[in-house]
N, C-alpha and C. Protein backbone atom coordinates (compact mmCIF):
# COMPACT_ATOMS: atom_id res chain seq x y z
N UNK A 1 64.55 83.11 160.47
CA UNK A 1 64.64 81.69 160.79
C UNK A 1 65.53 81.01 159.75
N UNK A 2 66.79 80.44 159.97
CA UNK A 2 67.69 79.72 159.23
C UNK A 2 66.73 78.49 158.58
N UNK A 3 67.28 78.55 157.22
CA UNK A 3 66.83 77.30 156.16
C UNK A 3 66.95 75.94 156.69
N UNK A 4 66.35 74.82 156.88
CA UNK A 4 66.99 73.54 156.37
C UNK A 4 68.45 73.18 156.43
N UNK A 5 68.72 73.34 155.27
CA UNK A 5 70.09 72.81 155.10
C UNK A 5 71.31 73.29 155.69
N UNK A 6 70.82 74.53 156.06
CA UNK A 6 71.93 76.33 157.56
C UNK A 6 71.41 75.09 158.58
N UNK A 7 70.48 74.33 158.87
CA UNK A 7 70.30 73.31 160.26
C UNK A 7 71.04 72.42 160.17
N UNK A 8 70.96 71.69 159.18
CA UNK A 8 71.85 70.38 158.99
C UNK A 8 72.72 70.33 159.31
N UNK A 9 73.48 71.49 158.39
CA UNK A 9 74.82 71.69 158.59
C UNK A 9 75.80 71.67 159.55
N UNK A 10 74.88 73.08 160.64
CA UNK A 10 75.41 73.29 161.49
C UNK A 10 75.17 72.22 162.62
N UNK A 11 74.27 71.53 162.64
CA UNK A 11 74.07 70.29 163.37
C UNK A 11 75.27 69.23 163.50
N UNK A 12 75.72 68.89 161.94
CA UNK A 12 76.50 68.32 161.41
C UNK A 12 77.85 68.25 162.02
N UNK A 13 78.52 70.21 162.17
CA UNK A 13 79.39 70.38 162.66
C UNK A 13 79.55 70.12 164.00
N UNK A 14 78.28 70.81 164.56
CA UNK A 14 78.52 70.45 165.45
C UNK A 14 78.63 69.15 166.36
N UNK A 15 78.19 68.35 165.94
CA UNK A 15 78.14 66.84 166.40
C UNK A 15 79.42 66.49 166.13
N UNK A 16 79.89 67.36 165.24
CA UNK A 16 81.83 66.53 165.10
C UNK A 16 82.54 67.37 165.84
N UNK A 17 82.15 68.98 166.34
CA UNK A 17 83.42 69.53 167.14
C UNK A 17 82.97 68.97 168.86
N UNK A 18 81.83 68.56 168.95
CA UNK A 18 81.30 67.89 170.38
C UNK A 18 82.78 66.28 170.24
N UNK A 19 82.25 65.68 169.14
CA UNK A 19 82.93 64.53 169.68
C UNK A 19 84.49 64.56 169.53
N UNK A 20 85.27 65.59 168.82
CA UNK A 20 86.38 66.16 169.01
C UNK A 20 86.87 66.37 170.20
N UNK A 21 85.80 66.78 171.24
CA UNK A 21 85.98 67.29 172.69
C UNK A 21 85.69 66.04 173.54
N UNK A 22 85.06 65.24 173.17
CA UNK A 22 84.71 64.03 174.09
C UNK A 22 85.41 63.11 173.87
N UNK A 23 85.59 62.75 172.88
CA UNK A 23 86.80 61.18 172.26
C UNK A 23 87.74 61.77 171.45
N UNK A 24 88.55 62.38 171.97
CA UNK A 24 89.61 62.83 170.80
C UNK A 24 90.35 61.94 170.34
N UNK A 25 90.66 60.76 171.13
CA UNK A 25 91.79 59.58 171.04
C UNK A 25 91.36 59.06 169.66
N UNK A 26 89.84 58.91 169.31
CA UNK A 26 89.28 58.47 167.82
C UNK A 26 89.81 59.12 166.60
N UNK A 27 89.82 60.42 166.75
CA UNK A 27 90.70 61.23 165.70
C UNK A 27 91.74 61.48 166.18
N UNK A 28 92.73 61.23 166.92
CA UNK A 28 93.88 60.52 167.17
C UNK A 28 94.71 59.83 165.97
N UNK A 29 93.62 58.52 166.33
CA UNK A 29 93.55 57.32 165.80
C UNK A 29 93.75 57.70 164.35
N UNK A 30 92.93 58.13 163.81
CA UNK A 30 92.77 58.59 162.27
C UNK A 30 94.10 58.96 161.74
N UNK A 31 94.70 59.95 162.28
CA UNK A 31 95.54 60.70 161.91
C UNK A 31 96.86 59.59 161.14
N UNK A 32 97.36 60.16 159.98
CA UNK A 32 98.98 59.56 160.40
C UNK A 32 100.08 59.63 160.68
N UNK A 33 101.30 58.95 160.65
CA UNK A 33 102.18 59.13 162.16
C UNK A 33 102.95 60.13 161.77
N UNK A 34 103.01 60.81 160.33
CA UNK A 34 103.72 61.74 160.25
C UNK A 34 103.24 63.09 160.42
N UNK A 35 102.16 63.17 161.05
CA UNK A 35 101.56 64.57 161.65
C UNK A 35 101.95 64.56 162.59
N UNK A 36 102.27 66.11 163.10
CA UNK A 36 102.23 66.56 164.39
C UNK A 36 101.48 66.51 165.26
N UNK A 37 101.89 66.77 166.75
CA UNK A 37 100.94 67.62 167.86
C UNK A 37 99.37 67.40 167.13
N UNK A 38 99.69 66.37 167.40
CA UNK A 38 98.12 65.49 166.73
C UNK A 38 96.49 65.52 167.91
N UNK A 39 97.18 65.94 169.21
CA UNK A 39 96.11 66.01 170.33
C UNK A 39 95.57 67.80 170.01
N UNK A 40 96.33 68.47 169.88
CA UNK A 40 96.56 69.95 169.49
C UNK A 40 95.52 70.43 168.24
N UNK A 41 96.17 69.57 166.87
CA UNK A 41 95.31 69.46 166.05
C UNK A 41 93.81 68.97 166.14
N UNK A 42 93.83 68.07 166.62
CA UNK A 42 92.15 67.35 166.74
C UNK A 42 91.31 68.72 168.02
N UNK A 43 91.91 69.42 168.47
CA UNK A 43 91.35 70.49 170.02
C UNK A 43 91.34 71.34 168.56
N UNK A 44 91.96 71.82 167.94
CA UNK A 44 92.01 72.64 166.85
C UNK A 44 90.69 73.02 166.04
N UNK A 45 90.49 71.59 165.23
CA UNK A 45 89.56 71.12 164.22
C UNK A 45 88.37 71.32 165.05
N UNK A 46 88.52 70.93 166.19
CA UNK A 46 86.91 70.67 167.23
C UNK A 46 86.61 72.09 167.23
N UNK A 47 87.19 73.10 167.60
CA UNK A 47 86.73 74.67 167.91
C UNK A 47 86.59 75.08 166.40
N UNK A 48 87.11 74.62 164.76
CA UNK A 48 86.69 75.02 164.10
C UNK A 48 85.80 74.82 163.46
N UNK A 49 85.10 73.36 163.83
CA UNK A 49 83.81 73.30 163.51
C UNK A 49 82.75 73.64 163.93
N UNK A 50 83.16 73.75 165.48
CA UNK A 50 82.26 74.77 165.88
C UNK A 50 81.40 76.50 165.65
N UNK A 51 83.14 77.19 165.13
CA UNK A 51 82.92 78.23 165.03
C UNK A 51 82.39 78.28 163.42
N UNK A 52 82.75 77.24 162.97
CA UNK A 52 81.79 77.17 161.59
C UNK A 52 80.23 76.69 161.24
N UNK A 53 80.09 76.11 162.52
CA UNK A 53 78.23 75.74 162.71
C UNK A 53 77.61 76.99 163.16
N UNK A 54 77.94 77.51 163.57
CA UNK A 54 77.72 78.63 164.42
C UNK A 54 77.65 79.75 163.53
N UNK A 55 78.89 80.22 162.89
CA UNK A 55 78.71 81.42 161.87
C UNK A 55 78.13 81.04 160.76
N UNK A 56 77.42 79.39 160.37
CA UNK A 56 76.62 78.73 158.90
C UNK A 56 74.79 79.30 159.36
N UNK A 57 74.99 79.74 160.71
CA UNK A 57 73.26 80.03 161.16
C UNK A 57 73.10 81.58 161.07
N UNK A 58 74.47 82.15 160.92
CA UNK A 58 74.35 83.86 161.81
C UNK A 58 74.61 83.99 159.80
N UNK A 59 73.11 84.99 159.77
CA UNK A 59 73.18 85.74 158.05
C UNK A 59 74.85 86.49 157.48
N UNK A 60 75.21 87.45 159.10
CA UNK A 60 76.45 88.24 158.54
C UNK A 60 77.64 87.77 158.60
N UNK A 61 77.85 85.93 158.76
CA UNK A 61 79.27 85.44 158.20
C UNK A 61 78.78 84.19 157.78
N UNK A 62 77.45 83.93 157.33
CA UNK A 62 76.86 82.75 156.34
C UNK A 62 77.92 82.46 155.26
N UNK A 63 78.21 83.22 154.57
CA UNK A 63 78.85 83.00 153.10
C UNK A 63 80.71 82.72 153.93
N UNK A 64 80.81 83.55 154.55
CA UNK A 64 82.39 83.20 154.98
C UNK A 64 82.45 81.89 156.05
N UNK A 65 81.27 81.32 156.83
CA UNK A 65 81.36 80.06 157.30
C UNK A 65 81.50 79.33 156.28
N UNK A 66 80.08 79.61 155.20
CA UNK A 66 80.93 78.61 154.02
C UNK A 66 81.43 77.88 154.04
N UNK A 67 82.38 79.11 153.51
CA UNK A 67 83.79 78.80 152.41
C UNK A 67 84.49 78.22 153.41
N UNK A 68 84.41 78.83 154.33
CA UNK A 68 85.82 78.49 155.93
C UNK A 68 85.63 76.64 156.18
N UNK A 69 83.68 76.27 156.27
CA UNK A 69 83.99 74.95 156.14
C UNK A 69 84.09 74.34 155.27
N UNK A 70 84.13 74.50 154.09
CA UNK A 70 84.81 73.77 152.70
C UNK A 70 85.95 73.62 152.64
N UNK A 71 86.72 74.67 153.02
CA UNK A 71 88.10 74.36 153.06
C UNK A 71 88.29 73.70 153.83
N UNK A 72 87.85 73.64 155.18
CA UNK A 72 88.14 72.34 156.61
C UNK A 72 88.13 70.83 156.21
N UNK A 73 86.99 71.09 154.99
CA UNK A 73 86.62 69.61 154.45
C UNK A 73 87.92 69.27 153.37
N UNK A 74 88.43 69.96 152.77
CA UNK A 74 89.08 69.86 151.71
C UNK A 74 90.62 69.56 152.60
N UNK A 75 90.71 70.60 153.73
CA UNK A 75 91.97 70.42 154.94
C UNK A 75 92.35 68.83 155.28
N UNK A 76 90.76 68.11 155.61
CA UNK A 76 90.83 67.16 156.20
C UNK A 76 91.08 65.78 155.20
N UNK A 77 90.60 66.11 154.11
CA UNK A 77 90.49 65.34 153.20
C UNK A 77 91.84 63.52 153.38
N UNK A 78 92.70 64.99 153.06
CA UNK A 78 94.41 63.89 153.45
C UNK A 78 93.73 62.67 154.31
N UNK A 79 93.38 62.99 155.49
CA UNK A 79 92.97 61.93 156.37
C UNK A 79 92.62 60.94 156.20
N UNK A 80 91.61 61.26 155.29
CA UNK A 80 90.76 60.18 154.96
C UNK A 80 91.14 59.75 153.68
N UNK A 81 91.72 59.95 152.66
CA UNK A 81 92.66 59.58 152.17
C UNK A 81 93.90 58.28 152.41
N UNK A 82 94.32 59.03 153.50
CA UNK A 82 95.02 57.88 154.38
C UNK A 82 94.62 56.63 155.05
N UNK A 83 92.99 57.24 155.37
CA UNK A 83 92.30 55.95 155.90
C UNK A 83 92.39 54.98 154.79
N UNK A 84 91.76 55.49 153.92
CA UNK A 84 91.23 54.36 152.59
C UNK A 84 92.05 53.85 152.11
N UNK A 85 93.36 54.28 152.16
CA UNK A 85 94.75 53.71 151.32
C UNK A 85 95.43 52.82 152.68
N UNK A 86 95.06 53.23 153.43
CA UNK A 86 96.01 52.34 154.95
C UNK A 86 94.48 51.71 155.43
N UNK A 87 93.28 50.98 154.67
CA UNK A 87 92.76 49.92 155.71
C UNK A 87 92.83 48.89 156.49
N UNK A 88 93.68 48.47 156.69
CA UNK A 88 94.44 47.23 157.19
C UNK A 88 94.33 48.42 158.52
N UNK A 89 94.87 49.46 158.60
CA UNK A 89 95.20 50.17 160.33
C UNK A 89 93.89 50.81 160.57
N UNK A 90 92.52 50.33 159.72
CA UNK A 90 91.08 50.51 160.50
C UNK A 90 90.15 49.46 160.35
N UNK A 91 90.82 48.31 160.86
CA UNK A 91 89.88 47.49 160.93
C UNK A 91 88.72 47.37 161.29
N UNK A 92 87.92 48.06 161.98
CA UNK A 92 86.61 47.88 162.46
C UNK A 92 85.78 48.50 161.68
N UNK A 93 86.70 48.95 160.51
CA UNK A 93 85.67 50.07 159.60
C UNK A 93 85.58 49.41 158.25
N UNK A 94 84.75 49.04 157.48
CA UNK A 94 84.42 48.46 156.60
C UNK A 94 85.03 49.35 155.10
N UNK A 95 86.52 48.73 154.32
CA UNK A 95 86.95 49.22 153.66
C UNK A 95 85.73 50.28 152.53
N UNK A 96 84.65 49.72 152.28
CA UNK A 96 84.07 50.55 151.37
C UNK A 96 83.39 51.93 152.04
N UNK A 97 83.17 51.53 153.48
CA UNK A 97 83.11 52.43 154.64
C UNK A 97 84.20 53.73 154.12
N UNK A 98 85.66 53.52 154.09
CA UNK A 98 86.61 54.57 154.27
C UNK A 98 86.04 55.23 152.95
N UNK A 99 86.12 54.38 151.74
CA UNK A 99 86.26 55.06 150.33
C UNK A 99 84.87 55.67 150.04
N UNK A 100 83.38 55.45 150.90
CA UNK A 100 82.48 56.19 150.67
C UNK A 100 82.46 57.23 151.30
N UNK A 101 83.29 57.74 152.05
CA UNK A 101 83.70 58.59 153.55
C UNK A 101 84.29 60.18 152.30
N UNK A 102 85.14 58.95 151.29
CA UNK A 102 85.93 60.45 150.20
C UNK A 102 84.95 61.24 149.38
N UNK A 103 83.74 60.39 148.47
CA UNK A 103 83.18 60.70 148.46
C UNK A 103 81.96 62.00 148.60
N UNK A 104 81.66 61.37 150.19
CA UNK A 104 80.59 62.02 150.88
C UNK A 104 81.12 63.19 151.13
N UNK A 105 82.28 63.43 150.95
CA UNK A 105 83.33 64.78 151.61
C UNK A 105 82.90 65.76 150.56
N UNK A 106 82.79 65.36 149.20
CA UNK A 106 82.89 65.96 148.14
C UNK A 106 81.24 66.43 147.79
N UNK A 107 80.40 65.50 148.69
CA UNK A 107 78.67 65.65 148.03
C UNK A 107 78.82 66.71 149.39
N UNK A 108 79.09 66.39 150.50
CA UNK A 108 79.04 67.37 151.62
C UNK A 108 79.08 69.00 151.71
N UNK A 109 80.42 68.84 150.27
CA UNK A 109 80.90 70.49 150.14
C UNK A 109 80.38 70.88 149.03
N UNK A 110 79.43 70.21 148.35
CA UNK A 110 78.72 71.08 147.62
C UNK A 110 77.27 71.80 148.16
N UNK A 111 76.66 70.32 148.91
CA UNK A 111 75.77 70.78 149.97
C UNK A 111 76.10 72.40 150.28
N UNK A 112 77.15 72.37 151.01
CA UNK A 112 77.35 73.58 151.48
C UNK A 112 77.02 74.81 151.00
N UNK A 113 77.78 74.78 149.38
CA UNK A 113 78.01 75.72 148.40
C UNK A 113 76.66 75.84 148.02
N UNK A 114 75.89 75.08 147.85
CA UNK A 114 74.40 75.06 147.08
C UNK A 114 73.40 75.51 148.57
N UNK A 115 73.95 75.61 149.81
CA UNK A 115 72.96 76.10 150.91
C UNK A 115 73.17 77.23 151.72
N UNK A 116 74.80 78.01 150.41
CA UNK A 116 75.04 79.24 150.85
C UNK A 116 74.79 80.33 149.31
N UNK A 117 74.12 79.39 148.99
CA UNK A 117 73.89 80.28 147.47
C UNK A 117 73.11 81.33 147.29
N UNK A 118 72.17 81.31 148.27
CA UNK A 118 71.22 82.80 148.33
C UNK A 118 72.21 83.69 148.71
N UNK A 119 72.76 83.47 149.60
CA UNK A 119 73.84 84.79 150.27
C UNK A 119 74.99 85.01 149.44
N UNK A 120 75.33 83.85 148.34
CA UNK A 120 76.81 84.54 147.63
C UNK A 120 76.05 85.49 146.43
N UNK A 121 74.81 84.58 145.85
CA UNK A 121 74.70 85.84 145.05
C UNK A 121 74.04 87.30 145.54
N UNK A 122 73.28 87.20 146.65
CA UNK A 122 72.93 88.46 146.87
C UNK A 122 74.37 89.41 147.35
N UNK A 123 75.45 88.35 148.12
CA UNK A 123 76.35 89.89 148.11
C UNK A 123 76.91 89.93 146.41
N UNK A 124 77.24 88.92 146.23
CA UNK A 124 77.90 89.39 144.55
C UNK A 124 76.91 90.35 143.45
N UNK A 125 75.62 90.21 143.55
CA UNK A 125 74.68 91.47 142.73
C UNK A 125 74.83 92.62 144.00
N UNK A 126 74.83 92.48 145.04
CA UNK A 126 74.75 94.27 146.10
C UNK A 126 76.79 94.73 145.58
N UNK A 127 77.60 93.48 145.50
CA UNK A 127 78.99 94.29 145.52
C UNK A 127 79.08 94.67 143.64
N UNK A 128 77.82 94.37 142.80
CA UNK A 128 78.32 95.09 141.79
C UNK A 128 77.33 95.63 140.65
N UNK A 129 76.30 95.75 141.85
CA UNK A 129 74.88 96.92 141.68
C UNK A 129 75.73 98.54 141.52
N UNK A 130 76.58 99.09 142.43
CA UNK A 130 77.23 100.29 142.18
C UNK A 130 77.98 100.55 141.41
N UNK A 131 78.68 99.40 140.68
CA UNK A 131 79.18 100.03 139.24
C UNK A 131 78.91 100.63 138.47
């Protein structure tokens, strides 16, 4: 039975690769104008959060969902970045809104790291028990 925080998580993701698939025009929106194939990207991000909620529940790619969604978070970061420095082009979002958004990115991915910690150290003591 997955932990707590293997629920959250993957809850988490998944509620963002669902609305990836339902309102993409919102992360659209986000994006800025010097990205590409920006409909492409957001269909992109949606299947990788998925496949990262998904492998954060399954024990034999726990530790590689991870990392895979830390980096997504760290991928996306720019974005929101852009939000907080361009608020004037999100008005409906409450400037301290964007800049607690950078933040939460950063408490988010430790979450992660701290709710994949049983599994990094048990493979890191099994990959160097045979030495």
């Amino acid at each position: 039975m997955p932990r707590i925080p293997l629920i959250i998580i993957a809850l988490y993701f998944s509620v963002g690769a669902y609305a990836h698939f339902v309102n993409p025009e919102v992360f659209i929106a986000m994006m800025p104008d010097y990205i590409g194939f920006q409909a492409e990207l957001v269909a992109i991000t949606g299947v990788l959060e998925l496949a990262g909620a998904i492998g954060i529940l399954l024990p034999q790619t726990r530790v590689l969902a991870g990392y895979c969604l830390m980096a997504f978070m760290l991928a996306v970061l720019p974005v929101h970045l852009h939000m907080a420095l361009h608020s004037e082009l999100y008005s409906d979002i409450p400037e301290w809104g964007l800049q607690l958004r950078i933040g939460l990115q950063f408490v988010f991915i430790a979450f992660v790291w701290w709710a994949i910690k049983p599994e990094r150290s048990h493979t890191n003591s099994a990959s160097t028990s045979y030495q």
